[in-house]
Protein backbone atom coordinates (compact mmCIF):
# COMPACT_ATOMS: atom_id res chain seq x y z
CA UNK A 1 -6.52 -28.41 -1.44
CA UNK A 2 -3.47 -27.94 0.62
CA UNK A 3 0.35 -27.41 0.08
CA UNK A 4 2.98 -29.74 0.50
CA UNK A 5 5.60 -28.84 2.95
CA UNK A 6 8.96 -27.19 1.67
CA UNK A 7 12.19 -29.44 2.32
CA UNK A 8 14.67 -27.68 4.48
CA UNK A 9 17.72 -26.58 1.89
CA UNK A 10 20.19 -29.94 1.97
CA UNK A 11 22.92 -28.47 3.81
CA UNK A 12 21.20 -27.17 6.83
CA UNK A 13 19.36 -29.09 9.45
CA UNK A 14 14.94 -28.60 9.67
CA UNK A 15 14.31 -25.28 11.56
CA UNK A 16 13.08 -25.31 15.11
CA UNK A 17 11.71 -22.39 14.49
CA UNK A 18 7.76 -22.46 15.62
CA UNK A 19 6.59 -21.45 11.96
CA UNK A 20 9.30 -24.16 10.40
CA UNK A 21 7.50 -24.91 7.34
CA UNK A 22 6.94 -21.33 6.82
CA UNK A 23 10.72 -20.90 6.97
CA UNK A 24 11.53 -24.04 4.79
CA UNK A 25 9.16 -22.69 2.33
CA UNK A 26 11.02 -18.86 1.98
CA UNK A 27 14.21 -21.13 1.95
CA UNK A 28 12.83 -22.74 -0.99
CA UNK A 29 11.58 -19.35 -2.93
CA UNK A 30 8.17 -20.19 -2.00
CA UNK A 31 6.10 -17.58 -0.15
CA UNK A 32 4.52 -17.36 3.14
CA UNK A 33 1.16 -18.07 1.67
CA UNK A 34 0.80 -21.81 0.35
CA UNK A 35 1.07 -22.36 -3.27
CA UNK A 36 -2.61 -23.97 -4.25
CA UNK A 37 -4.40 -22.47 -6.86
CA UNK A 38 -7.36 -21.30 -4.80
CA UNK A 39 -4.75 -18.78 -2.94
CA UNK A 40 -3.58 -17.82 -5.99
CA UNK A 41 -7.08 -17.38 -7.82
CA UNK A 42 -7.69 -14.95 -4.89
CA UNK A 43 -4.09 -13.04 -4.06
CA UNK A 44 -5.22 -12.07 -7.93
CA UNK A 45 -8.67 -11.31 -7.85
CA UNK A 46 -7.89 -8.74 -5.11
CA UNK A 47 -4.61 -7.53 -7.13
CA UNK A 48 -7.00 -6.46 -10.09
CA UNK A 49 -9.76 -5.42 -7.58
CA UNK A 50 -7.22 -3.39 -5.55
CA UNK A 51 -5.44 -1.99 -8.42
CA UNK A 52 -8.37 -0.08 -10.02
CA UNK A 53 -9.21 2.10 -6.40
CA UNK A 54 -5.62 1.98 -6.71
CA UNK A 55 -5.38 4.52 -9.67
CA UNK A 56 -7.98 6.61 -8.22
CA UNK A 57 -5.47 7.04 -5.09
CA UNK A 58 -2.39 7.79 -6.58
CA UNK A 59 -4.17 10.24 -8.53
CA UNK A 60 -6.00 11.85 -5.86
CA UNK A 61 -2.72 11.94 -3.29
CA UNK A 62 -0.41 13.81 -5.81
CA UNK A 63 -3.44 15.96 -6.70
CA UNK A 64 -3.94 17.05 -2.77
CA UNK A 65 0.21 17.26 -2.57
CA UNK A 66 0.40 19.28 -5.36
CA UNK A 67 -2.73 21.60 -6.47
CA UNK A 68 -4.95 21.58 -2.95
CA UNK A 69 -2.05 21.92 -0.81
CA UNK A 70 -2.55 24.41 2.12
CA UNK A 71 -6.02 24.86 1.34
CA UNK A 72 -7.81 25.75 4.30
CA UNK A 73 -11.16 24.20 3.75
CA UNK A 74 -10.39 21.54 0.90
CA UNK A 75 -13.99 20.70 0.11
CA UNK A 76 -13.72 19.42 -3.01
CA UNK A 77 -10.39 17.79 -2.63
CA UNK A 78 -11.54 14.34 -3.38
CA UNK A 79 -13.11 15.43 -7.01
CA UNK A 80 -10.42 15.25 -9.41
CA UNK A 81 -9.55 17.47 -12.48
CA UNK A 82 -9.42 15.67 -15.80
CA UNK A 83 -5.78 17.00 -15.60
CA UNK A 84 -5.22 14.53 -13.20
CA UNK A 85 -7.62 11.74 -15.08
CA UNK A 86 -5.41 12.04 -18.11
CA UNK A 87 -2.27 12.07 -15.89
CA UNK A 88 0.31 9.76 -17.60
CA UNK A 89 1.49 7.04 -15.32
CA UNK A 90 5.06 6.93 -15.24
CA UNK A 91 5.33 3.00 -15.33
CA UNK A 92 2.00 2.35 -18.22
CA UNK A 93 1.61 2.80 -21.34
CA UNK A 94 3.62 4.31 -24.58
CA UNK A 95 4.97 7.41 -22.74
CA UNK A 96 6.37 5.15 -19.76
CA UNK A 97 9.31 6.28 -18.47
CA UNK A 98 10.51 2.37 -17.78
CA UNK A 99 8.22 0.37 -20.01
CA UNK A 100 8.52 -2.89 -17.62
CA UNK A 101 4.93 -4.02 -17.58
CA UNK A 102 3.41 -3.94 -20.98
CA UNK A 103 0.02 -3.38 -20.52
CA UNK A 104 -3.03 -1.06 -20.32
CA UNK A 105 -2.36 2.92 -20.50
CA UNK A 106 -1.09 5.32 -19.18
CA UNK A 107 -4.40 7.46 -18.39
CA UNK A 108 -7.27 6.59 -15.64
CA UNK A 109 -8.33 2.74 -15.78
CA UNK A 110 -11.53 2.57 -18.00
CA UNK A 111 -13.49 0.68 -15.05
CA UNK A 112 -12.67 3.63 -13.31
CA UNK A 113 -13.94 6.04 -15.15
CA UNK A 114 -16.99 4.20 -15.75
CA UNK A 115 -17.63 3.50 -12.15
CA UNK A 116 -17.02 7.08 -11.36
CA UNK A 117 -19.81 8.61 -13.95
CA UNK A 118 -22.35 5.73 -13.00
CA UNK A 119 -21.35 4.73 -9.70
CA UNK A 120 -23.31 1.43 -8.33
CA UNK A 121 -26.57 2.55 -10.41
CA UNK A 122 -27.05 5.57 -12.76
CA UNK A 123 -25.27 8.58 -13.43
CA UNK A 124 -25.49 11.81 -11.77
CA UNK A 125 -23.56 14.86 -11.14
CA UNK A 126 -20.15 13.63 -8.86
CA UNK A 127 -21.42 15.71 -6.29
CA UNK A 128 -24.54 13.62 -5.75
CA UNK A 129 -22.01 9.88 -6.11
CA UNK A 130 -20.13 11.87 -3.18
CA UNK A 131 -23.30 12.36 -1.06
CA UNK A 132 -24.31 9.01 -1.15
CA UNK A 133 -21.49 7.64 -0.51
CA UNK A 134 -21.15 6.15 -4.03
CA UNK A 135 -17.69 6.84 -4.94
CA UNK A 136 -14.22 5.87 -4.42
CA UNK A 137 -13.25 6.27 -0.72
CA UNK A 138 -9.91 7.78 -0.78
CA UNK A 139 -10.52 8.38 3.39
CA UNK A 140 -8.90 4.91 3.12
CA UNK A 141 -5.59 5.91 0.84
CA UNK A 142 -5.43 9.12 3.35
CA UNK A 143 -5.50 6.43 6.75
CA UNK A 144 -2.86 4.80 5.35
CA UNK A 145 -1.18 8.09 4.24
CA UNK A 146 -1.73 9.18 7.96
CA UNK A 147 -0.20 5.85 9.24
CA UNK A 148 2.74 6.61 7.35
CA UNK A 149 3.22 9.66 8.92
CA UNK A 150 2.48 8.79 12.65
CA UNK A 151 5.43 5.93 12.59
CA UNK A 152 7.63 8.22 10.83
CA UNK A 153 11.35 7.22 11.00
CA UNK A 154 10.92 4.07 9.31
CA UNK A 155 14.27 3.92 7.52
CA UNK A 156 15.35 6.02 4.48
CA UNK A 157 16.48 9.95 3.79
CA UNK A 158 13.44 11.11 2.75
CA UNK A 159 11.89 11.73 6.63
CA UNK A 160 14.50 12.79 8.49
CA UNK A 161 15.09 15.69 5.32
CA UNK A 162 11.73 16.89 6.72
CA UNK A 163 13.04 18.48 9.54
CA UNK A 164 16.18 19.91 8.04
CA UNK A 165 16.53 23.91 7.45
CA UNK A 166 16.43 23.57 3.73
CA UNK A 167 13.22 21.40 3.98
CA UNK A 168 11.72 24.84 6.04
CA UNK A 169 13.40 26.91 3.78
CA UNK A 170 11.62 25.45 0.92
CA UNK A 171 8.42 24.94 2.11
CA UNK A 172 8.29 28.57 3.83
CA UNK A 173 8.59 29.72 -0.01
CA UNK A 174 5.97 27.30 -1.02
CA UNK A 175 3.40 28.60 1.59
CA UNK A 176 4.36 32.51 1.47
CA UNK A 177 3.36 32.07 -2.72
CA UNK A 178 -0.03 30.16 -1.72
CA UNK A 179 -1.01 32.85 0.76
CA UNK A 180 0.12 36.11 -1.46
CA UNK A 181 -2.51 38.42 -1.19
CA UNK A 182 -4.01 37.09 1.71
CA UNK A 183 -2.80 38.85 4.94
CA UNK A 184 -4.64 36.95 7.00
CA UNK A 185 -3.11 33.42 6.71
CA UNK A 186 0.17 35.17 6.23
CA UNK A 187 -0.44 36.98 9.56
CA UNK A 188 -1.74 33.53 11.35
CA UNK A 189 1.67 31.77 9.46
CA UNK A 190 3.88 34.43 11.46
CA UNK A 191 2.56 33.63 14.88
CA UNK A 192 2.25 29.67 13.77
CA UNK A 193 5.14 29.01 11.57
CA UNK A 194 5.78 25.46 12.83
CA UNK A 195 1.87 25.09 12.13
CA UNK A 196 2.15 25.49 8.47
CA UNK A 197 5.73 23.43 8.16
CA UNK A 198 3.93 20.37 9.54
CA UNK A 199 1.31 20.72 7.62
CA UNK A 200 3.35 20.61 4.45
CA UNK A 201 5.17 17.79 6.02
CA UNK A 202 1.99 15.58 5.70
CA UNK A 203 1.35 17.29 1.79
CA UNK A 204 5.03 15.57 1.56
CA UNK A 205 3.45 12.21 2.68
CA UNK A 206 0.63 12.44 0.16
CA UNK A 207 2.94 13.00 -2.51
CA UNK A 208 4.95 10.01 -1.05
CA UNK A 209 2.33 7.60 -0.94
CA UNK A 210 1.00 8.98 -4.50
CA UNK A 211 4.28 8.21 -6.27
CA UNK A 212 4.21 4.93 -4.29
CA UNK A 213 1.03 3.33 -4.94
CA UNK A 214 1.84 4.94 -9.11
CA UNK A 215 4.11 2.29 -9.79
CA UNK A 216 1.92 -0.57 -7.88
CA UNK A 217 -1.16 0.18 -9.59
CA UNK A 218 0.20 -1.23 -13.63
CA UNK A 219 2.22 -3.93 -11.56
CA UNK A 220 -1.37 -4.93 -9.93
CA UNK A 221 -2.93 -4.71 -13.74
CA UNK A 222 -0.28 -7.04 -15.28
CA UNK A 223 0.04 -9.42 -12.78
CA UNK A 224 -4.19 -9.62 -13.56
CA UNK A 225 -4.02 -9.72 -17.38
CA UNK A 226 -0.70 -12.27 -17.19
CA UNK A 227 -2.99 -14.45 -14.96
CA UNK A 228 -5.47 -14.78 -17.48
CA UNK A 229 -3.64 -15.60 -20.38
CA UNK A 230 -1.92 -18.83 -17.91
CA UNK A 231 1.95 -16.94 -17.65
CA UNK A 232 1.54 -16.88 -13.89
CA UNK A 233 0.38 -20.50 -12.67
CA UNK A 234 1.76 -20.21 -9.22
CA UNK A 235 1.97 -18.14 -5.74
CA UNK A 236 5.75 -18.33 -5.96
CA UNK A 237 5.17 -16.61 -9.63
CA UNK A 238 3.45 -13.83 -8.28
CA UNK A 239 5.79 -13.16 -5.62
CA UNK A 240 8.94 -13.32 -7.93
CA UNK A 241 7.13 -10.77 -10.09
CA UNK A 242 6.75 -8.65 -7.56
CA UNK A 243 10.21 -9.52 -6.61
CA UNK A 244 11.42 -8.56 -9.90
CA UNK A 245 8.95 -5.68 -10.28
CA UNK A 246 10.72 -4.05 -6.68
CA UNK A 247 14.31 -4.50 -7.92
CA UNK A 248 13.41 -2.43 -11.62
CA UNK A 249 11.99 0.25 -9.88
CA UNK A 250 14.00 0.70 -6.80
CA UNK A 251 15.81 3.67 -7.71
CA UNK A 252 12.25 5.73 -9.31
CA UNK A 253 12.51 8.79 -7.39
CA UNK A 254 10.27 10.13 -4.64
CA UNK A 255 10.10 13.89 -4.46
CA UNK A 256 7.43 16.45 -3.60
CA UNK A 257 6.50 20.01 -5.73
CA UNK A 258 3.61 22.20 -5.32
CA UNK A 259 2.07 24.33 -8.40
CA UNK A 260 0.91 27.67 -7.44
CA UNK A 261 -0.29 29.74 -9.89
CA UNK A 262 1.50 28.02 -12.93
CA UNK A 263 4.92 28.12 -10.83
CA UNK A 264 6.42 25.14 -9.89
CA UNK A 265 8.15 24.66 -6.06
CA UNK A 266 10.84 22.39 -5.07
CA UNK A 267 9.35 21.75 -1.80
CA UNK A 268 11.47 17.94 -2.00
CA UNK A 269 13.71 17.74 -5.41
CA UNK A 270 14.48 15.26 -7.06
CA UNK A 271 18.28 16.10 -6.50
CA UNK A 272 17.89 15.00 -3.15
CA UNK A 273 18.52 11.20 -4.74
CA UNK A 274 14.96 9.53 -2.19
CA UNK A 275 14.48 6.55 -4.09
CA UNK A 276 11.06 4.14 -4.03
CA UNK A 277 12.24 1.29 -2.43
CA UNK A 278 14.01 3.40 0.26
CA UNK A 279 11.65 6.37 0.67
CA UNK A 280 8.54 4.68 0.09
CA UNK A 281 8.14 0.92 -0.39
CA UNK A 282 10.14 -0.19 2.79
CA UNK A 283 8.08 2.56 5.24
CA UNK A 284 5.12 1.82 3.88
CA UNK A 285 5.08 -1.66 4.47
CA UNK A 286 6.34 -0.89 8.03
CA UNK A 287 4.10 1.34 9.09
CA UNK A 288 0.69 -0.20 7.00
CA UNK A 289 1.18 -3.95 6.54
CA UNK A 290 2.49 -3.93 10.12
CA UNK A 291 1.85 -1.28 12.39
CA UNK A 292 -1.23 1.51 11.53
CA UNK A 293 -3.01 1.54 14.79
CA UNK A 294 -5.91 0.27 16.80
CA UNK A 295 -9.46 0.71 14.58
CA UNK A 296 -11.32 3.63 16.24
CA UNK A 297 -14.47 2.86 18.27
CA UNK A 298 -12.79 -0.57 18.80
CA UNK A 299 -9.91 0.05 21.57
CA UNK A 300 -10.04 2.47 23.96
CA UNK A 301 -6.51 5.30 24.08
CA UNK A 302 -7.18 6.36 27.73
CA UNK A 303 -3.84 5.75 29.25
CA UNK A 304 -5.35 3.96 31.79
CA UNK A 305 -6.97 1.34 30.31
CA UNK A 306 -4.30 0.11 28.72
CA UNK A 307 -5.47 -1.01 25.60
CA UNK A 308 -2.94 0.50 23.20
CA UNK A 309 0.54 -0.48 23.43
CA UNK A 310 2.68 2.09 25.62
CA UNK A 311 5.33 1.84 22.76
CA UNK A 312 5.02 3.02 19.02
CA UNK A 313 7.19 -0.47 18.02
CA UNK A 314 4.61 -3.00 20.05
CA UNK A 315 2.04 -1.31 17.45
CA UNK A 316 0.17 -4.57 15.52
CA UNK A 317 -2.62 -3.38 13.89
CA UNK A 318 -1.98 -3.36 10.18
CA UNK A 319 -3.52 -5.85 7.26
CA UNK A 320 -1.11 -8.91 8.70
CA UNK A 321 -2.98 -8.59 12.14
CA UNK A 322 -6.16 -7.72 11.18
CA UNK A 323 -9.24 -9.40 12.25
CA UNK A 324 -11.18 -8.51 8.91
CA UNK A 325 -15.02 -8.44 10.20
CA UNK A 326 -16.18 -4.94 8.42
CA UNK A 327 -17.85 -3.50 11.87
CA UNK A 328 -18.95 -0.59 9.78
CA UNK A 329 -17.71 2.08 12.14
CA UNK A 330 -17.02 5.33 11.14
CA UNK A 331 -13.34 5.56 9.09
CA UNK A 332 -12.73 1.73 9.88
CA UNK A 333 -10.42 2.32 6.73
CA UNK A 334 -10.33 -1.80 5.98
CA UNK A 335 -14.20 -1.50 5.44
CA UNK A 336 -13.48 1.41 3.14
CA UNK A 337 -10.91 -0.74 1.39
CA UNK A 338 -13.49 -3.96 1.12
CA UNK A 339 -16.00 -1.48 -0.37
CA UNK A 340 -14.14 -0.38 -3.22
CA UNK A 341 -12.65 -3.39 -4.08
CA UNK A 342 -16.31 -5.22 -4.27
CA UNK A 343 -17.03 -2.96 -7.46
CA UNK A 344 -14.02 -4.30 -9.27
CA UNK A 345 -14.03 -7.93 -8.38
CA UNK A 346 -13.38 -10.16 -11.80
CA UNK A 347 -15.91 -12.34 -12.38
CA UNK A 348 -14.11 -15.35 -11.50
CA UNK A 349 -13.66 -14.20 -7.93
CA UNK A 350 -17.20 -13.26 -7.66
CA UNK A 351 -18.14 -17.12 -8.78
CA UNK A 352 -15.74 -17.81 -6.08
CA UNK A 353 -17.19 -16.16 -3.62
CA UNK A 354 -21.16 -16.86 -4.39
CA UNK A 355 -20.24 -20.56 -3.52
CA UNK A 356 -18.72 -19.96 -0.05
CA UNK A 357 -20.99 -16.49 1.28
CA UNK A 358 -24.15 -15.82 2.72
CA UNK A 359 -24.90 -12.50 0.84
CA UNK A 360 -22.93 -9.37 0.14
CA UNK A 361 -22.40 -8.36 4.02
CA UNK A 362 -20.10 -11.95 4.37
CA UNK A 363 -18.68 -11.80 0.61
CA UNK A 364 -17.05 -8.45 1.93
CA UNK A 365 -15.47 -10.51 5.02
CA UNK A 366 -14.66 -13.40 2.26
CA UNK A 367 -12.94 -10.33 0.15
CA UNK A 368 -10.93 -8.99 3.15
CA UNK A 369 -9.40 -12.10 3.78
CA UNK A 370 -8.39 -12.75 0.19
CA UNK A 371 -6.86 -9.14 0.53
CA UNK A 372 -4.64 -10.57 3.86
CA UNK A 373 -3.76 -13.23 2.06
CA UNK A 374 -2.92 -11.23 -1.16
CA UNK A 375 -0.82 -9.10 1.47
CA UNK A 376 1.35 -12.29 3.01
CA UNK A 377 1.94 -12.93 -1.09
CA UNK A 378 3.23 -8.84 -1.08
CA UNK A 379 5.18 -9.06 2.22
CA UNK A 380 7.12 -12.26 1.10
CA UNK A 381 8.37 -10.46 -1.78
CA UNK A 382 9.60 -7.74 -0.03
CA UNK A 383 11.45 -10.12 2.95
CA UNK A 384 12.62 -12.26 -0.43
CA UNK A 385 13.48 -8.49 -2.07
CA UNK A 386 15.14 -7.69 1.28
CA UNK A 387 17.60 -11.19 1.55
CA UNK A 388 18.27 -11.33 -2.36
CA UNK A 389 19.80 -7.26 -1.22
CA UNK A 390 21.40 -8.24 1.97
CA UNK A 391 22.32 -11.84 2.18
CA UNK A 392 23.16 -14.53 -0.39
CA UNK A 393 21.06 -16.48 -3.35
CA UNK A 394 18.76 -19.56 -1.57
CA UNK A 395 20.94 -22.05 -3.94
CA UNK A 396 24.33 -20.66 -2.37
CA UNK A 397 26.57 -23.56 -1.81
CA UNK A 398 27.95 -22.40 1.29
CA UNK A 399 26.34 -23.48 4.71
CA UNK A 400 27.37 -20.56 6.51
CA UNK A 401 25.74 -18.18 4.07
CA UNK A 402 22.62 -20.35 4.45
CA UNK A 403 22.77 -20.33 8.02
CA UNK A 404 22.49 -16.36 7.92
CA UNK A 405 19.92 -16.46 5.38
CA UNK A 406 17.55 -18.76 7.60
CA UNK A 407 18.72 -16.29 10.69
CA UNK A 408 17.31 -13.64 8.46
CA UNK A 409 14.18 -15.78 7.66
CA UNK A 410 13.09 -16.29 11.18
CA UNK A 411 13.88 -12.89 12.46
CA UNK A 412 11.42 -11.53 9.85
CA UNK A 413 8.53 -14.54 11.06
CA UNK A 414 9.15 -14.29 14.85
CA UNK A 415 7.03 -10.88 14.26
CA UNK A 416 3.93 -13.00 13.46
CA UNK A 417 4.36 -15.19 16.73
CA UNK A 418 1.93 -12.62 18.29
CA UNK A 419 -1.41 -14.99 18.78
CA UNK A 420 -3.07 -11.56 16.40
CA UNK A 421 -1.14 -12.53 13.53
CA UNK A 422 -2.98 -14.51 10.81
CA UNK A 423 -0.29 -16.52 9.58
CA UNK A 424 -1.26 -19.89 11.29
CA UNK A 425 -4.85 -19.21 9.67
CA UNK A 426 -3.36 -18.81 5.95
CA UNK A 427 -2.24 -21.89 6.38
CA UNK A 428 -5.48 -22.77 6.29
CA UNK A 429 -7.39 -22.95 2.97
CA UNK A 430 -10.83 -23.41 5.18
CA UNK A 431 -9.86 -19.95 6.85
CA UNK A 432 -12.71 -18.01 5.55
């Protein structure tokens, strides 16, 4: 099935723009993905099947921020505490702080739990599931934690404040408690101080990321659950409810503290005002969606060769770029991503799937390409998000104000003019 082409808005002429019906479509309040129901069957499928790694991630992140910290050999870092399992969401359940999204609690998914005692097959102690591989693979929450970090200065307060003197001054108390009693890290933090301070810097990312993907996680539950009872019957409803979802939880604040020995640190307060959309949303779109960097084992970074862009802003490597064939290479984090989403797949998807794969290796291809499209859905909210902040309403009555919202429009699409973007192919519905 395809989608009918978006009329240019009245009082503007058709764009010239090489991606015009793209254009006419955000002009519209449509998305850049096509509005057919087999797009959004899938953009869903992979919400629900994305959300329930999801709340193993967020978990995990502000667990390493704020318990493992500066541990020098974290072995166990990826096992979490039923502290953390019973963690109340912020954004789920009775206790919510901002009870937008009305469904499931505020503790650990139940398919998570589940999948963590039995894993594909039986169950067996978590250190055996780690072993064989048969857990959650947070090595994919930390690459994108890492990208993060690598294209810092993505907009916001919250990274620049990393390299301020009351940023040091606050993690130097952080890592002087974690080290009391032991002389020897203390000794090594003397001679290595700006060792330790970046080190925290990235604990500041985890937490980042963590309080990040906390809100997405229930907004990736309800949009599943709302899709099954029939209250979102288009692609343009998902993105508006992520549209809506990003305005109501703009201001949540991002912030980073460390608990040593029952004692709370300040290493980023709250007081410091870093907001979610800001802080955290916005950069991590940038820097995942967008940039990340070339798969290792698949481009070569010897200068000479010249395979990896000679500046950090050519980088074009994220989810929107992607060529989604799981090569199976060591920390290939999509294939990590693909993996855990399989386990979670509803049952709809999995139908969907069955008719159009040739076994599990190709329904894992077939599932990373629902997740790019489900990503175009994510990334059209947030350009929609951006214009609704910046610019003027799509139904503004004067031409001038439309004129600077299509400027805005195309600005955001000439990005995907790069022949690696996949936005001609999700045009597509046979793009499999």
């Amino acid at each position: 099935m395809t989608a009918t082409t978006a009329p240019a808005p009245t009082q503007l002429p058709p764009s010239t723009h090489q991606f015009a019906d793209v254009i006419h479509r955000l002009e519209a309040g449509g998305a850049m993905l096509p509005d057919t129901p087999e797009n959004l069957m899938q953009i869903i499928g992979l919400y629900k099947a994305y959300a329930v790694p999801m709340d193993f991630y967020w978990r995990d992140l502000l667990y390493i921020a704020e318990r493992v910290f500066l541990n020098p050999l974290p072995a166990f870092k990826y096992f979490l505490p039923q502290e953390y399992l019973d963690l109340p969401n912020h954004y789920a359940g009775d206790t919510a702080d901002l009870r937008i999204w009305q469904k499931g609690a505020a503790s650990a998914h139940p398919e998570l739990l589940e999948f963590m005692d039995n894993g594909r097959s039986t169950k067996m102690p978590k250190l055996f599931h780690h072993l064989l591989h048969d857990r959650i693979n947070m090595e994919f929450a930390e690459a994108c934690m890492q990208a993060m970090y690598w294209h810092r200065g993505m907009g916001g307060r919250f990274d620049p404040y990393l390299d301020t003197e009351e940023y040091k001054q606050n993690a130097d108390r952080a890592i002087k408690a974690y080290f009391k009693g032991n002389p020897a890290m203390l000794a090594t933090y003397k001679l290595f101080p700006d060792m330790f301070i970046e080190q925290v810097r990235v604990m500041s990312y985890y937490s980042n990321l963590g309080l990040f993907w906390e809100v997405m996680a229930p907004v990736f539950f309800e949009m599943s659950d709302l899709y099954d009872e029939g209250k979102i019957a288009s692609v343009p409803d998902a993105m508006n409810f992520l549209v809506n979802g990003i305005f109501a939880v703009a201001g949540r604040p991002i912030y980073h503290h460390v608990y040593i020995n029952g004692e709370m640190f300040e290493i980023i307060p709250k007081s410091c005002g870093f907001t979610w959309l800001y802080e955290a949303a916005l950069p991590y779109v940038e820097a995942v969606f967008y940039r990340t960097a070339p798969f290792r084992g698949t481009k070569s970074y010897n200068a000479q060769a010249e395979q990896v862009p000679a500046e950090q802003a050519d980088f074009h490597y994220g989810i929107l770029y992607a060529d989604v064939n799981p090569v199976g290479s060591a920390g290939i984090p999509p294939t990590l991503l693909m993996d855990d989403m399989y386990h979670f797949l509803p049952q709809y998807l999995l139908d969907y799937y069955q008719q159009h794969c040739r076994g599990k290796d190709d329904m894992l291809v077939q599932l990373g390409v629902s997740f790019q499209r489900s990503m175009y859905c994510v990334t059209s909210a947030v350009i929609q998000a951006l214009r609704g902040a910046l610019l003027y309403p799509l139904d503004d009555s004067n031409p001038k104000h439309l004129e600077k919202n299509r400027q805005f429009f195309e600005a955001q699409i000439d990005r995907f003019k790069r022949p690696e973007a996949r936005l001609s192919d999700i045009q597509n519905q046979e793009y499999r």
